[in-house]
C-alpha atoms as a PDB file:
ATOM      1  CA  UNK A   1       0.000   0.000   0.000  1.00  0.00           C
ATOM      2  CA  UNK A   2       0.906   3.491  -0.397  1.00  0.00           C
ATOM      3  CA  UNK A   3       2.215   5.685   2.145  1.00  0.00           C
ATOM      4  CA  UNK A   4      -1.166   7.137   2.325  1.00  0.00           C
ATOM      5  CA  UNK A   5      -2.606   3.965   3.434  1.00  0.00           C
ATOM      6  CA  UNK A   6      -3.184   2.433   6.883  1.00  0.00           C
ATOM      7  CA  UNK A   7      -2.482  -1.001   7.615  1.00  0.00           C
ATOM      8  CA  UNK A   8      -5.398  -2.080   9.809  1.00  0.00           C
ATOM      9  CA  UNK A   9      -3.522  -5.287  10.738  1.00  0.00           C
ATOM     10  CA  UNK A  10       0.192  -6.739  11.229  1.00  0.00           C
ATOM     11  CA  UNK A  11       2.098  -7.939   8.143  1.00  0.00           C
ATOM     12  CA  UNK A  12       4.218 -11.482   8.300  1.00  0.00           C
ATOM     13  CA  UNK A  13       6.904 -12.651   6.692  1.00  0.00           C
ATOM     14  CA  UNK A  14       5.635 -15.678   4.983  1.00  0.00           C
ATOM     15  CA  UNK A  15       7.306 -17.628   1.873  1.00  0.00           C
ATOM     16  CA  UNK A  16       4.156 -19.286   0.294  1.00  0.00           C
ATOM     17  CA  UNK A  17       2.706 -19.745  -3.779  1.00  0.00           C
ATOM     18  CA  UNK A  18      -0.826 -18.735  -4.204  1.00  0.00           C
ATOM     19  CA  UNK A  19      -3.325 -19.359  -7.273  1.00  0.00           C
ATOM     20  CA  UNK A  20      -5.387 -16.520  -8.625  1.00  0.00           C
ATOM     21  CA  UNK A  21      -8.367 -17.160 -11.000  1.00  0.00           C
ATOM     22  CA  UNK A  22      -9.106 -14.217 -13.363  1.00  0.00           C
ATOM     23  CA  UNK A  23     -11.785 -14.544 -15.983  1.00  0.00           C
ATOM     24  CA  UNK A  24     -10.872 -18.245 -16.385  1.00  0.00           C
ATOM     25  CA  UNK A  25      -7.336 -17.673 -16.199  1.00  0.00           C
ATOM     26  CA  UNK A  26      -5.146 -19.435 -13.440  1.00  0.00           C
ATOM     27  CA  UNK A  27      -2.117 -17.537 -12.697  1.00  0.00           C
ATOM     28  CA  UNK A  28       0.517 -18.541  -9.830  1.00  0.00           C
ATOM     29  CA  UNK A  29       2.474 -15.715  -7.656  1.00  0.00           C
ATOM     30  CA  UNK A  30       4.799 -15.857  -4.741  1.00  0.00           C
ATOM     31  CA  UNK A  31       3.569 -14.186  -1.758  1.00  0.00           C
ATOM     32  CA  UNK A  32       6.368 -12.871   1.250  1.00  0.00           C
ATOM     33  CA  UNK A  33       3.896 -11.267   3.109  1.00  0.00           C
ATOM     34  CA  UNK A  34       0.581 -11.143   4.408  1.00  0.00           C
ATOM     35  CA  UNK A  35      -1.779 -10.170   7.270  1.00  0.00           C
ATOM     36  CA  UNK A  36      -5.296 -10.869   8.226  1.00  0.00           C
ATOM     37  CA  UNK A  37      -6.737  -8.669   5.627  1.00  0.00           C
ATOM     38  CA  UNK A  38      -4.763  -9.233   2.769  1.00  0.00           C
ATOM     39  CA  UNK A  39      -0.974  -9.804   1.025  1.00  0.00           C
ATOM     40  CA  UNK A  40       1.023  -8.837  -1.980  1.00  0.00           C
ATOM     41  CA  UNK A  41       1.457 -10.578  -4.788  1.00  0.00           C
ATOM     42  CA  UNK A  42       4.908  -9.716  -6.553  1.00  0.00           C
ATOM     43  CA  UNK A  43       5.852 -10.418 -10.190  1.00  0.00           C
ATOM     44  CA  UNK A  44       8.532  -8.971 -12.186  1.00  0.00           C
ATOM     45  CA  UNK A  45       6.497  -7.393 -14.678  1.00  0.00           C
ATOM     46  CA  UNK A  46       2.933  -5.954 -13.297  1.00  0.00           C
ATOM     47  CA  UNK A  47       1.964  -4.837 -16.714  1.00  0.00           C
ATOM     48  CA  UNK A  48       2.150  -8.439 -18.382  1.00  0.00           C
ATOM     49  CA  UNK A  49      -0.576  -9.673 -16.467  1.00  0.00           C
ATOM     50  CA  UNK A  50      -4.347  -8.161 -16.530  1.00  0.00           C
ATOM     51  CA  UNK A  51      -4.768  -7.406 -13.139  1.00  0.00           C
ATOM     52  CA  UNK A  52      -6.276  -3.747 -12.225  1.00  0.00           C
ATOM     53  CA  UNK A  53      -6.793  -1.741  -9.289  1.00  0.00           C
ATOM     54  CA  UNK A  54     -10.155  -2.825  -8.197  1.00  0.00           C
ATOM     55  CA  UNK A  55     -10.077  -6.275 -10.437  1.00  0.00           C
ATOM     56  CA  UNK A  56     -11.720  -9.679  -8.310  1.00  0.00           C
ATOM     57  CA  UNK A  57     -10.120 -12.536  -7.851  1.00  0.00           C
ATOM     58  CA  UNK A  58     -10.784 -15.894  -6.609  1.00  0.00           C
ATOM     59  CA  UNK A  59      -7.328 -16.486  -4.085  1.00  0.00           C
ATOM     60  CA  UNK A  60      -5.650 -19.894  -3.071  1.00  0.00           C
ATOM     61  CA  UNK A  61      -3.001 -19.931  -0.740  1.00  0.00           C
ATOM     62  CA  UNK A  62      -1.308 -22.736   0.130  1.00  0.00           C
ATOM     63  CA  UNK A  63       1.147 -22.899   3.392  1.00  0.00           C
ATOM     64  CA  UNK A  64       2.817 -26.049   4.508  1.00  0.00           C
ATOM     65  CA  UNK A  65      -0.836 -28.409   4.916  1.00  0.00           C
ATOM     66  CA  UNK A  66      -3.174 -25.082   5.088  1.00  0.00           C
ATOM     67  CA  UNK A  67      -5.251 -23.648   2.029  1.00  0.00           C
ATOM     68  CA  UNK A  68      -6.870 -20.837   2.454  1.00  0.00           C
ATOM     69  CA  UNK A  69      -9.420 -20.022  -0.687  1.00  0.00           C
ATOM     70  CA  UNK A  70     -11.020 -16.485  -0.958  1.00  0.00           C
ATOM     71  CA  UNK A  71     -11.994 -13.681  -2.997  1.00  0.00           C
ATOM     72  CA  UNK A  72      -9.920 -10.693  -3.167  1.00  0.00           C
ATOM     73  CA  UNK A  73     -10.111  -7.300  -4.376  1.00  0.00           C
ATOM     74  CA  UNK A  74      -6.663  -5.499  -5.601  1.00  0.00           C
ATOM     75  CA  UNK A  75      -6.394  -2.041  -4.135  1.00  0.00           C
ATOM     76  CA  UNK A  76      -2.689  -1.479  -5.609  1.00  0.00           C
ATOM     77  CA  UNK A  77      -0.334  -2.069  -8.583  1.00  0.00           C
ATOM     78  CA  UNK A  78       3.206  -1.652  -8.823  1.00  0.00           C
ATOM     79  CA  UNK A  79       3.985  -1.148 -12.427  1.00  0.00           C
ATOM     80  CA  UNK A  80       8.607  -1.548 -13.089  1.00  0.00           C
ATOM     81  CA  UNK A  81       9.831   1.647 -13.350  1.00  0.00           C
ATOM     82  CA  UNK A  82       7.245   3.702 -11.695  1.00  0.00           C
ATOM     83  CA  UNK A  83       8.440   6.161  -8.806  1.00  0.00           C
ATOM     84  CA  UNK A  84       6.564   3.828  -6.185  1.00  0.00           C
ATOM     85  CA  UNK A  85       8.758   0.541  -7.623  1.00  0.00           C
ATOM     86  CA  UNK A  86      11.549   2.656  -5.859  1.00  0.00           C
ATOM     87  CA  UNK A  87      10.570   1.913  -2.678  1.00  0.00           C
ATOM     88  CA  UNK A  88       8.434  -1.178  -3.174  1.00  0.00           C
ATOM     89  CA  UNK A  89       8.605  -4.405  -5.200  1.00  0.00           C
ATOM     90  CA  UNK A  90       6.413  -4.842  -8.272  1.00  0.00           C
ATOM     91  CA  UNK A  91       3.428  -6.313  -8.233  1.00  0.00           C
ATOM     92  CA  UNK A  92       0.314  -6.320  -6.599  1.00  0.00           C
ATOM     93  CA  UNK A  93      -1.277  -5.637  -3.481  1.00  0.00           C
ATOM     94  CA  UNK A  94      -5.210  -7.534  -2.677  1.00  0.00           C
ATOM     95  CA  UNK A  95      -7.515  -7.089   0.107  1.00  0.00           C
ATOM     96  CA  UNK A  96      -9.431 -10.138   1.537  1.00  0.00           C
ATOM     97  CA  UNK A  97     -13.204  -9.851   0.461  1.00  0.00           C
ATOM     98  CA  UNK A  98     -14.601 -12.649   1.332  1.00  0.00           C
ATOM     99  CA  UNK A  99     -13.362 -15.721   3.433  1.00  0.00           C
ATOM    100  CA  UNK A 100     -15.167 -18.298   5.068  1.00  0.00           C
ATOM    101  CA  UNK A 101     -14.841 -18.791   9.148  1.00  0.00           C
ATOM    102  CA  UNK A 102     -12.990 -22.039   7.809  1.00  0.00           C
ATOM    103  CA  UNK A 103     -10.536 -20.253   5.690  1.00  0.00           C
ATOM    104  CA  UNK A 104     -10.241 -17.829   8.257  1.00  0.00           C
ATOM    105  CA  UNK A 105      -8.779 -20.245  10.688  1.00  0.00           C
ATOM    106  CA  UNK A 106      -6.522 -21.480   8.506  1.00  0.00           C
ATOM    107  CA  UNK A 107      -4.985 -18.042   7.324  1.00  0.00           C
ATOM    108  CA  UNK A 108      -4.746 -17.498  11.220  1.00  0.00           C
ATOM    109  CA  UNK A 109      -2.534 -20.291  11.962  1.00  0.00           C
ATOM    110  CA  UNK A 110      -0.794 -19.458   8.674  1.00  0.00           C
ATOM    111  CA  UNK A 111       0.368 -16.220  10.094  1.00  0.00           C
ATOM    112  CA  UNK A 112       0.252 -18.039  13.789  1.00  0.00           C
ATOM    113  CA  UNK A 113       3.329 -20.165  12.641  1.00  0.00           C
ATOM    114  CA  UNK A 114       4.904 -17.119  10.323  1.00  0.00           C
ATOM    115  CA  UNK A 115       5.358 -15.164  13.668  1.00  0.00           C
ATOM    116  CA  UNK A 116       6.757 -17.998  15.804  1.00  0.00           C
ATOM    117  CA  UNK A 117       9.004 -18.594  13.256  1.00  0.00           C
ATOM    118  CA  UNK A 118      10.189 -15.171  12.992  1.00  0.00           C
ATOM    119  CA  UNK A 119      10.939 -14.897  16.357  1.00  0.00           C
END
């Protein structure tokens, strides 16, 4: 997110691959990060892909034997070359929709285990 935006919950470090479905398209990111509310999705090339600010996506994340599935909304792009790719990697950042009390649970120990292992 931009500096203008407020994280409304703590960011992990997690190393984890997750599935996004776009218009019938299944595309596979790496995700380093996420929180409670959402994660980033980074790419090399933000542009090659057609993902918007504001595009819906169906999510799965997969950590160790926890998948999470939900529907995200992306609230940011990093496009190469842009001033903000300065500062931040490329690619793109979602916000968690929708989720299920199941999925929930399982994000939670996702980031549950991130932390311990962090510390």
């Amino acid at each position: 997110m931009s500096r203008s935006h407020e994280r409304s919950a703590e960011r992990v470090r997690v190393d984890a691959f997750v599935k996004v479905q776009d218009e019938g398209q299944e595309i596979v990111f790496r995700t380093r990060d996420l929180s409670a509310h959402g994660l980033f999705l980074y790419t090399q090339v933000a542009r090659a892909y057609p993902i918007k600010v504001g595009s819906k996506l169906q999510l799965e994340l997969w950590e160790n034997d926890d998948q999470v599935v939900c529907r995200v909304v992306v609230v940011r792009v990093v496009e190469e070359g842009s001033v903000e790719s300065q500062s931040y990697p490329t690619g793109f950042g979602v916000r968690i929709a929708e989720i299920s009390d199941e999925d929930r649970a399982g994000l939670a120990r996702i980031i549950e285990r991130s932390r311990r292992a962090a510390s």
